[in-house]
N, C-alpha and C. Protein backbone atom coordinates (compact mmCIF):
# COMPACT_ATOMS: atom_id res chain seq x y z
N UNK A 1 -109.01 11.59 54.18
CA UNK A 1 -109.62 11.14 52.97
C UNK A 1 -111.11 11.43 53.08
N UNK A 2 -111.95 11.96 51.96
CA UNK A 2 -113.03 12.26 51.84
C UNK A 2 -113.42 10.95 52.00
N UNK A 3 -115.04 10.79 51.95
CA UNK A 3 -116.38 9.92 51.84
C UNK A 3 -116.37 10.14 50.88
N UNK A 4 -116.15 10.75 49.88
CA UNK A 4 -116.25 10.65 48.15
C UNK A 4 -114.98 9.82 47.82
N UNK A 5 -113.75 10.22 48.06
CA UNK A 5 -112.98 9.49 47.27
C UNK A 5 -113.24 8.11 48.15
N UNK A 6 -113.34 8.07 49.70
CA UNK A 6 -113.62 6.25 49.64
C UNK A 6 -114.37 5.30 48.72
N UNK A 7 -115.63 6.65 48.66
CA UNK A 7 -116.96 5.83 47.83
C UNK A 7 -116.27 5.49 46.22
N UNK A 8 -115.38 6.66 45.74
CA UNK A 8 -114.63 6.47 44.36
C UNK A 8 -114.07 4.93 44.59
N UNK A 9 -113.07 5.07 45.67
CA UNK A 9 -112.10 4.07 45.49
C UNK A 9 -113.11 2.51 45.86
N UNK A 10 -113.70 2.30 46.37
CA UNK A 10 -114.49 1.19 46.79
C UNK A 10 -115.65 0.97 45.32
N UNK A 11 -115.57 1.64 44.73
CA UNK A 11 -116.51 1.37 43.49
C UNK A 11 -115.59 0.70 42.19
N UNK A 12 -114.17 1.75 42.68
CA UNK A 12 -113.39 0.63 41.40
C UNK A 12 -112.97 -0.51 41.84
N UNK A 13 -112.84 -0.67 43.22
CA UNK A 13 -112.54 -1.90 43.91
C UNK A 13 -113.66 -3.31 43.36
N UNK A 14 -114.82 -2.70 44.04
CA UNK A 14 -116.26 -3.71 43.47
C UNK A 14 -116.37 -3.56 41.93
N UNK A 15 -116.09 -3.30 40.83
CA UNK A 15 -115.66 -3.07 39.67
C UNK A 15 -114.28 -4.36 39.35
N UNK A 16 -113.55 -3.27 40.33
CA UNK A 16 -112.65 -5.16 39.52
C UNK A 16 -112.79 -6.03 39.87
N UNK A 17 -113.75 -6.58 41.04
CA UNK A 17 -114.17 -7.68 41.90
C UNK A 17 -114.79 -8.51 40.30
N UNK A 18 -116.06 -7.51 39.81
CA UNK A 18 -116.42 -7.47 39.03
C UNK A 18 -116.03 -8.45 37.76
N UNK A 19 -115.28 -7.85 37.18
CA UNK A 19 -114.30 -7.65 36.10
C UNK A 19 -113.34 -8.80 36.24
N UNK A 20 -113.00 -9.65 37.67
CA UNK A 20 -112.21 -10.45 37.78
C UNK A 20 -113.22 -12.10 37.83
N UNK A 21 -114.55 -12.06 38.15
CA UNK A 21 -115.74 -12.90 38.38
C UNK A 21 -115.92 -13.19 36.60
N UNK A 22 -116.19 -12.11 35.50
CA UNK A 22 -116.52 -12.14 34.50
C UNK A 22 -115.34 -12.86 33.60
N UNK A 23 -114.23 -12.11 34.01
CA UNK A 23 -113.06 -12.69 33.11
C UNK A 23 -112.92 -13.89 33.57
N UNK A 24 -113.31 -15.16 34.51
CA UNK A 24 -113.05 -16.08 34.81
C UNK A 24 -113.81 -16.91 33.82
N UNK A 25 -115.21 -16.37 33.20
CA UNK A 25 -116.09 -17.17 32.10
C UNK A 25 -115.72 -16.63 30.93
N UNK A 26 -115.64 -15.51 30.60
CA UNK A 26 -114.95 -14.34 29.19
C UNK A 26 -114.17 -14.95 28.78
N UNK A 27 -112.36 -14.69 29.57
CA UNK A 27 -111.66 -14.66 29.35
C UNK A 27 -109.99 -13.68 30.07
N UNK A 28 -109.43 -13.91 29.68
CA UNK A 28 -108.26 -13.69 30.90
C UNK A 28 -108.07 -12.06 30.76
N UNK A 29 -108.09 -11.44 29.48
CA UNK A 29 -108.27 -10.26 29.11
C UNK A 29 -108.65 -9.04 30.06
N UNK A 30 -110.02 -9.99 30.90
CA UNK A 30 -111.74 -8.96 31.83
C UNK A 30 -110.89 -9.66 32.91
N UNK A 31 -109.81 -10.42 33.37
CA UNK A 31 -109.80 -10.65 34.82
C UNK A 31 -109.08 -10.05 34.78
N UNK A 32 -107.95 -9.66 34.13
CA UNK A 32 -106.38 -8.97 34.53
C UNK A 32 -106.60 -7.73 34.41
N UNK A 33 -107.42 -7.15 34.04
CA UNK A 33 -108.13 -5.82 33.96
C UNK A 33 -108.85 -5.47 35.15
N UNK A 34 -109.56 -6.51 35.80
CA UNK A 34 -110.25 -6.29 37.25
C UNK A 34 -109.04 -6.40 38.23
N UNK A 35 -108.10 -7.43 38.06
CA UNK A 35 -106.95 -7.03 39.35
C UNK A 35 -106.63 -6.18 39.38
N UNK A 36 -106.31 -5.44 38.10
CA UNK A 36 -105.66 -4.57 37.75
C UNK A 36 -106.32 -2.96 39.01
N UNK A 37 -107.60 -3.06 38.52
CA UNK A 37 -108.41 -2.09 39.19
C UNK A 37 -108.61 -2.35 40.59
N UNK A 38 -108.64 -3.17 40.95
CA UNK A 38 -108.67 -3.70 42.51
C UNK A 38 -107.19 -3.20 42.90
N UNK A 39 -105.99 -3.31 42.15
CA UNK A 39 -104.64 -2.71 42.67
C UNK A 39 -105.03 -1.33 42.79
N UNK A 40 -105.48 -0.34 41.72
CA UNK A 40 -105.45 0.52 41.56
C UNK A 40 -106.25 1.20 42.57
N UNK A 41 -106.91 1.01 42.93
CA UNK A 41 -108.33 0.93 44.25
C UNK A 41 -107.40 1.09 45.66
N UNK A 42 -106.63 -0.20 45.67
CA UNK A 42 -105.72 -0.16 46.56
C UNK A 42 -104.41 0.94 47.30
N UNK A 43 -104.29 1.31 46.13
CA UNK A 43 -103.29 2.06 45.86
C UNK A 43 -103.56 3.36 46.27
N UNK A 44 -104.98 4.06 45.47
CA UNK A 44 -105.75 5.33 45.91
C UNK A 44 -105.89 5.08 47.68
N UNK A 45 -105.96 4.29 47.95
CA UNK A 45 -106.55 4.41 49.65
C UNK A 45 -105.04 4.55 50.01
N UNK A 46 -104.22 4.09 49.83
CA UNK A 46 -103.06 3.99 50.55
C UNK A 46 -102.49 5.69 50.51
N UNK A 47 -102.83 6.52 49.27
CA UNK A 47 -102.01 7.44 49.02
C UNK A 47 -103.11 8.43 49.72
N UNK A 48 -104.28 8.76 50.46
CA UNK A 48 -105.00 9.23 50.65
C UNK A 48 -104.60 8.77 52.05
N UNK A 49 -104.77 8.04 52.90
CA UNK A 49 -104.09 7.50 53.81
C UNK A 49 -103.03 8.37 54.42
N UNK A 50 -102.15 7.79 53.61
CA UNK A 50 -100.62 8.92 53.58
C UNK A 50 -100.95 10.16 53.89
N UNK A 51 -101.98 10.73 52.97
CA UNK A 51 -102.18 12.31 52.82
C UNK A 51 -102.63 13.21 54.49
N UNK A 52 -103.52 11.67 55.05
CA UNK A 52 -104.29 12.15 55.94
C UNK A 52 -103.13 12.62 56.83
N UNK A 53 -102.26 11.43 57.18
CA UNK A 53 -101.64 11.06 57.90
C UNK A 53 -100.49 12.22 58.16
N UNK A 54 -100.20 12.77 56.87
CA UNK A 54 -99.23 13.61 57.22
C UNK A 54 -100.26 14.91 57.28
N UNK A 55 -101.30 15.27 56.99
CA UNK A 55 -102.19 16.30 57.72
C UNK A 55 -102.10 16.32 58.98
N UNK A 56 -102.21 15.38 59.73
CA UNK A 56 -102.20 14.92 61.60
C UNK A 56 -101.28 15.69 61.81
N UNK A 57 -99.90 15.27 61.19
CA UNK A 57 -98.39 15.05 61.56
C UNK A 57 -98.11 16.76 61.98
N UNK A 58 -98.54 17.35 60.36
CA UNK A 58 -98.71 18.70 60.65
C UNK A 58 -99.40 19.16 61.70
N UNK A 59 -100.12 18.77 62.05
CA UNK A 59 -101.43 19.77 63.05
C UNK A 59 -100.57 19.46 64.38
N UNK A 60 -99.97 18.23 64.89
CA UNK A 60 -99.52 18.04 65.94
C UNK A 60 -98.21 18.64 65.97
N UNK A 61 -97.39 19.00 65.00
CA UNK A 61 -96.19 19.99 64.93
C UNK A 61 -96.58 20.79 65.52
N UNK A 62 -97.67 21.53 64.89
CA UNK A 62 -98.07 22.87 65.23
C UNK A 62 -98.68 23.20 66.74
N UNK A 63 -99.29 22.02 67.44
CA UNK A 63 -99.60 22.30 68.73
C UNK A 63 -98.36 21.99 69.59
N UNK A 64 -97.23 21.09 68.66
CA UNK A 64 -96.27 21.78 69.95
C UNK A 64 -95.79 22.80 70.06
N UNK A 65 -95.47 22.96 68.71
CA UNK A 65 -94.67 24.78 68.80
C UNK A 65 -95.38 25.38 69.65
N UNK A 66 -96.59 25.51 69.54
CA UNK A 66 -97.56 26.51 70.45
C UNK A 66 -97.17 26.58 72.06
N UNK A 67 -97.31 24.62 72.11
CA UNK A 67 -96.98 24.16 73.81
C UNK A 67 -96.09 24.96 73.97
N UNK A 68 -94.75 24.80 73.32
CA UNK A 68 -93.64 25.16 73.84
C UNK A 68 -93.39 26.78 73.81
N UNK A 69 -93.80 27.41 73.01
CA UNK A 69 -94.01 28.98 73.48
C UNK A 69 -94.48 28.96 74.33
N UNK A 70 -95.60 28.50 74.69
CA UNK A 70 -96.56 29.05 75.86
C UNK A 70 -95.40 28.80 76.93
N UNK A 71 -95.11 27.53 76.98
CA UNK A 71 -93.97 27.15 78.40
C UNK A 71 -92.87 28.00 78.54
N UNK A 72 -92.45 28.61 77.44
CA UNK A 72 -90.89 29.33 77.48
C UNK A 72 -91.55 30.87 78.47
């Protein structure tokens, strides 16, 4: 995961933090809209996460194949 999309995802995060502080004096409308974005926040890290994760997965496939040629 980039330093941009963290900085993305941590801005809608503090956004619905936001949005959930306001709708508590507003109205229920601005809070369920800030969870909402705090899920959504959540969600981006998790799938970026994932992404990394199976980047690794790949790269370490690939240094075994290598290992194991070299050994054969």
């Amino acid at each position: 995961m980039t330093k941009r999309d963290r900085a993305a995802n941590k801005a809608l995060e503090l956004k619905g933090k936001a949005e959930v502080k306001v709708g508590k004096v507003v109205g229920k409308a601005i809070q369920a809209k800030g969870v909402a974005d705090q899920v959504e926040s959540d969600l981006r890290n998790v799938g970026q996460d994932l992404k990394s994760a199976g980047k690794d997965l790949k790269k370490a496939g690939q240094r075994i194949r290598t290992a194991t040629k070299k050994a054969s």
